[in-house]
C-alpha atoms as a PDB file:
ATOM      1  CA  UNK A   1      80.327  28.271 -12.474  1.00  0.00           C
ATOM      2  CA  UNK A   2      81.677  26.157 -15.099  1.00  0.00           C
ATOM      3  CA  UNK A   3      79.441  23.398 -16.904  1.00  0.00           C
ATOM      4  CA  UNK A   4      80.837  19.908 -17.320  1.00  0.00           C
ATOM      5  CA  UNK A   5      79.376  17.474 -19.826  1.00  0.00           C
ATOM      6  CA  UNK A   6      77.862  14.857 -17.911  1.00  0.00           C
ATOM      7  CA  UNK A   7      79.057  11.972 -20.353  1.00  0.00           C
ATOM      8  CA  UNK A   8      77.810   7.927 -19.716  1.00  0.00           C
ATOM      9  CA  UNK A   9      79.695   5.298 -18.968  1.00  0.00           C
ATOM     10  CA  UNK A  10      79.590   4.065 -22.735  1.00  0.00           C
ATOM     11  CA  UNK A  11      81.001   7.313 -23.852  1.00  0.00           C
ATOM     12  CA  UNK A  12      83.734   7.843 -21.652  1.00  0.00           C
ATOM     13  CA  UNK A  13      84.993   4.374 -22.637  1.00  0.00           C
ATOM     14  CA  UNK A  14      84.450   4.781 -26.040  1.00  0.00           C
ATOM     15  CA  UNK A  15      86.721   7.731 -25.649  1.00  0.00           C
ATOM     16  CA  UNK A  16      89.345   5.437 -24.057  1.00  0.00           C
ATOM     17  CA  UNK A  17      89.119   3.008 -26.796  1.00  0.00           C
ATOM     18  CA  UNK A  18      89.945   5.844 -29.524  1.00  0.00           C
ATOM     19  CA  UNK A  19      92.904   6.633 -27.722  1.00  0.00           C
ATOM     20  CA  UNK A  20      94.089   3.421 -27.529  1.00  0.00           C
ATOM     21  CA  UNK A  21      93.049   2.727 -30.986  1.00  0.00           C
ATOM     22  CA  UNK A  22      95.291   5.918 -32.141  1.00  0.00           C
ATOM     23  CA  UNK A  23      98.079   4.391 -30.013  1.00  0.00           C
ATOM     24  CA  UNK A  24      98.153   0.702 -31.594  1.00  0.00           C
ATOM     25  CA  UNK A  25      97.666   1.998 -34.939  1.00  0.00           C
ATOM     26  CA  UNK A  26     100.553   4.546 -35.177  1.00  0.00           C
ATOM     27  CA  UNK A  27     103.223   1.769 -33.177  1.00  0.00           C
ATOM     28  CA  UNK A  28     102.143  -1.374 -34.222  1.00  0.00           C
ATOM     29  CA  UNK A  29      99.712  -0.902 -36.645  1.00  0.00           C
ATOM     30  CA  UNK A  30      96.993  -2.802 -35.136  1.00  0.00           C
ATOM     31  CA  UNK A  31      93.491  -1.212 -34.478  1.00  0.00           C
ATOM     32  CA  UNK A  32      90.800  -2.016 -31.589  1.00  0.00           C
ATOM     33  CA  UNK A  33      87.604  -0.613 -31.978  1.00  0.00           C
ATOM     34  CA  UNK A  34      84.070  -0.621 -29.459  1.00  0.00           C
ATOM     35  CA  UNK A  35      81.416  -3.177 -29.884  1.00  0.00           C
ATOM     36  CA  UNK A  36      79.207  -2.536 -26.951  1.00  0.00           C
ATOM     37  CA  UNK A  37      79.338  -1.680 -23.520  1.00  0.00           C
ATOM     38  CA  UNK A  38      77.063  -3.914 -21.655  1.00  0.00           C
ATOM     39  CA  UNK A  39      76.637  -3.841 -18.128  1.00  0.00           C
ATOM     40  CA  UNK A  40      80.385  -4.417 -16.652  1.00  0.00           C
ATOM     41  CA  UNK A  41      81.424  -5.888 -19.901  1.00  0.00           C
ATOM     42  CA  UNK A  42      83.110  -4.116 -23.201  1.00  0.00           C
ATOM     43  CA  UNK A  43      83.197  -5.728 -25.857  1.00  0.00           C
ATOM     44  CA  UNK A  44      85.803  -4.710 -28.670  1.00  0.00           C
ATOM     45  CA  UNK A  45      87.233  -6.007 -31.975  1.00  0.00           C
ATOM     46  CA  UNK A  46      91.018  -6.205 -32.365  1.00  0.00           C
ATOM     47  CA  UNK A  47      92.393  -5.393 -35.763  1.00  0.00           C
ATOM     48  CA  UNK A  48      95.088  -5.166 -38.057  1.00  0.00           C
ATOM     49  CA  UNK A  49      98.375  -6.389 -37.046  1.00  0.00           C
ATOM     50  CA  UNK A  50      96.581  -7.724 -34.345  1.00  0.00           C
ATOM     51  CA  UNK A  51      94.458  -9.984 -35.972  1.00  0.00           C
ATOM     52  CA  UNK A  52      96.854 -13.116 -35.448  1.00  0.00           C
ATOM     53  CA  UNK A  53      99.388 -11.709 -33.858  1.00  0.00           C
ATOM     54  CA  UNK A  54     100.770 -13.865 -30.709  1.00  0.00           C
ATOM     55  CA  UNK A  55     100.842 -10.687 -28.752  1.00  0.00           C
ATOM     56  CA  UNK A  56      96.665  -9.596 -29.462  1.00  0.00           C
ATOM     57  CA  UNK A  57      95.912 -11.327 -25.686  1.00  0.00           C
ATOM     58  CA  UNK A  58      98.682  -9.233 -24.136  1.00  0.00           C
ATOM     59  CA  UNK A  59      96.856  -6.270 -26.094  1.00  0.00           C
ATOM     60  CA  UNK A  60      93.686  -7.248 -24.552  1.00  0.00           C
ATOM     61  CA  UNK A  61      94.113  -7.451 -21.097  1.00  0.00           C
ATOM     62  CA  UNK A  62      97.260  -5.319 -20.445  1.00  0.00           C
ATOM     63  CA  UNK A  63      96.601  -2.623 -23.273  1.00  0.00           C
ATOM     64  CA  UNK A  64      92.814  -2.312 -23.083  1.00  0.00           C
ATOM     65  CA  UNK A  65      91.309  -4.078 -20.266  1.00  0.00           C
ATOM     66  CA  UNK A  66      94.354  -2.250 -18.000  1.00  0.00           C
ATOM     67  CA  UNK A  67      93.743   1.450 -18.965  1.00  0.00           C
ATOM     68  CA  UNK A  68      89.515   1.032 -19.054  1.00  0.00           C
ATOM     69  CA  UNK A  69      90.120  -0.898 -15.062  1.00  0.00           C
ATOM     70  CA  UNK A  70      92.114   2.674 -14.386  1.00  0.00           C
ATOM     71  CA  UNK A  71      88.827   4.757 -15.035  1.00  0.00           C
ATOM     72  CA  UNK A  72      86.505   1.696 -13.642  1.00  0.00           C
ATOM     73  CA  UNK A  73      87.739  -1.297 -11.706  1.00  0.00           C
ATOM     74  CA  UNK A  74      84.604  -3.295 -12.342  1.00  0.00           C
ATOM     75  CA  UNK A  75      84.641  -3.167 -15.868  1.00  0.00           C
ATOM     76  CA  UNK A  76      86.254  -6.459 -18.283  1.00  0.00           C
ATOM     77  CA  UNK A  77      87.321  -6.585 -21.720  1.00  0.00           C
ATOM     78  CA  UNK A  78      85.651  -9.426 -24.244  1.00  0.00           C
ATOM     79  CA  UNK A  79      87.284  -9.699 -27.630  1.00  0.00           C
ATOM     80  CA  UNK A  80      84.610 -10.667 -30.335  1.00  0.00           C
ATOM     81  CA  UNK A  81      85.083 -11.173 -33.906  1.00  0.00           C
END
């Protein structure tokens, strides 16, 4: 028998978030980063290239939002400063 970490909600998307953050940085030289995870909300920061960039909302919701919703559907993206 194998044992598995049992890892929260809060971890397994802060994982996500590192990925993607290791993603935007190397192509576009942005960065996102974890705020909080509270209740079916994350909140992250969007850096970088991304801070003004015409493109950051498209980051948000299709980037971020999209691959956290693959792991859990009930879960939305917030962008705070």
């Amino acid at each position: 028998m194998v044992d598995v970490p049992n890892f929260s909600v809060e971890e397994q998307v802060r994982g996500l978030i590192e990925a993607l953050d290791g993603y935007i940085q190397n192509y576009h030289g942005g960065s996102v980063e974890l705020v909080a995870v509270e209740g079916n909300t994350v909140k992250v920061r969007l850096g970088g290239a991304c801070l003004g960039c015409p493109l950051s909302p498209v980051t948000l919701k299709g980037w971020v939002e999209g691959t956290i919703r693959k792991f859990f559907p009930d879960m939305h993206v917030e962008s705070v400063s």
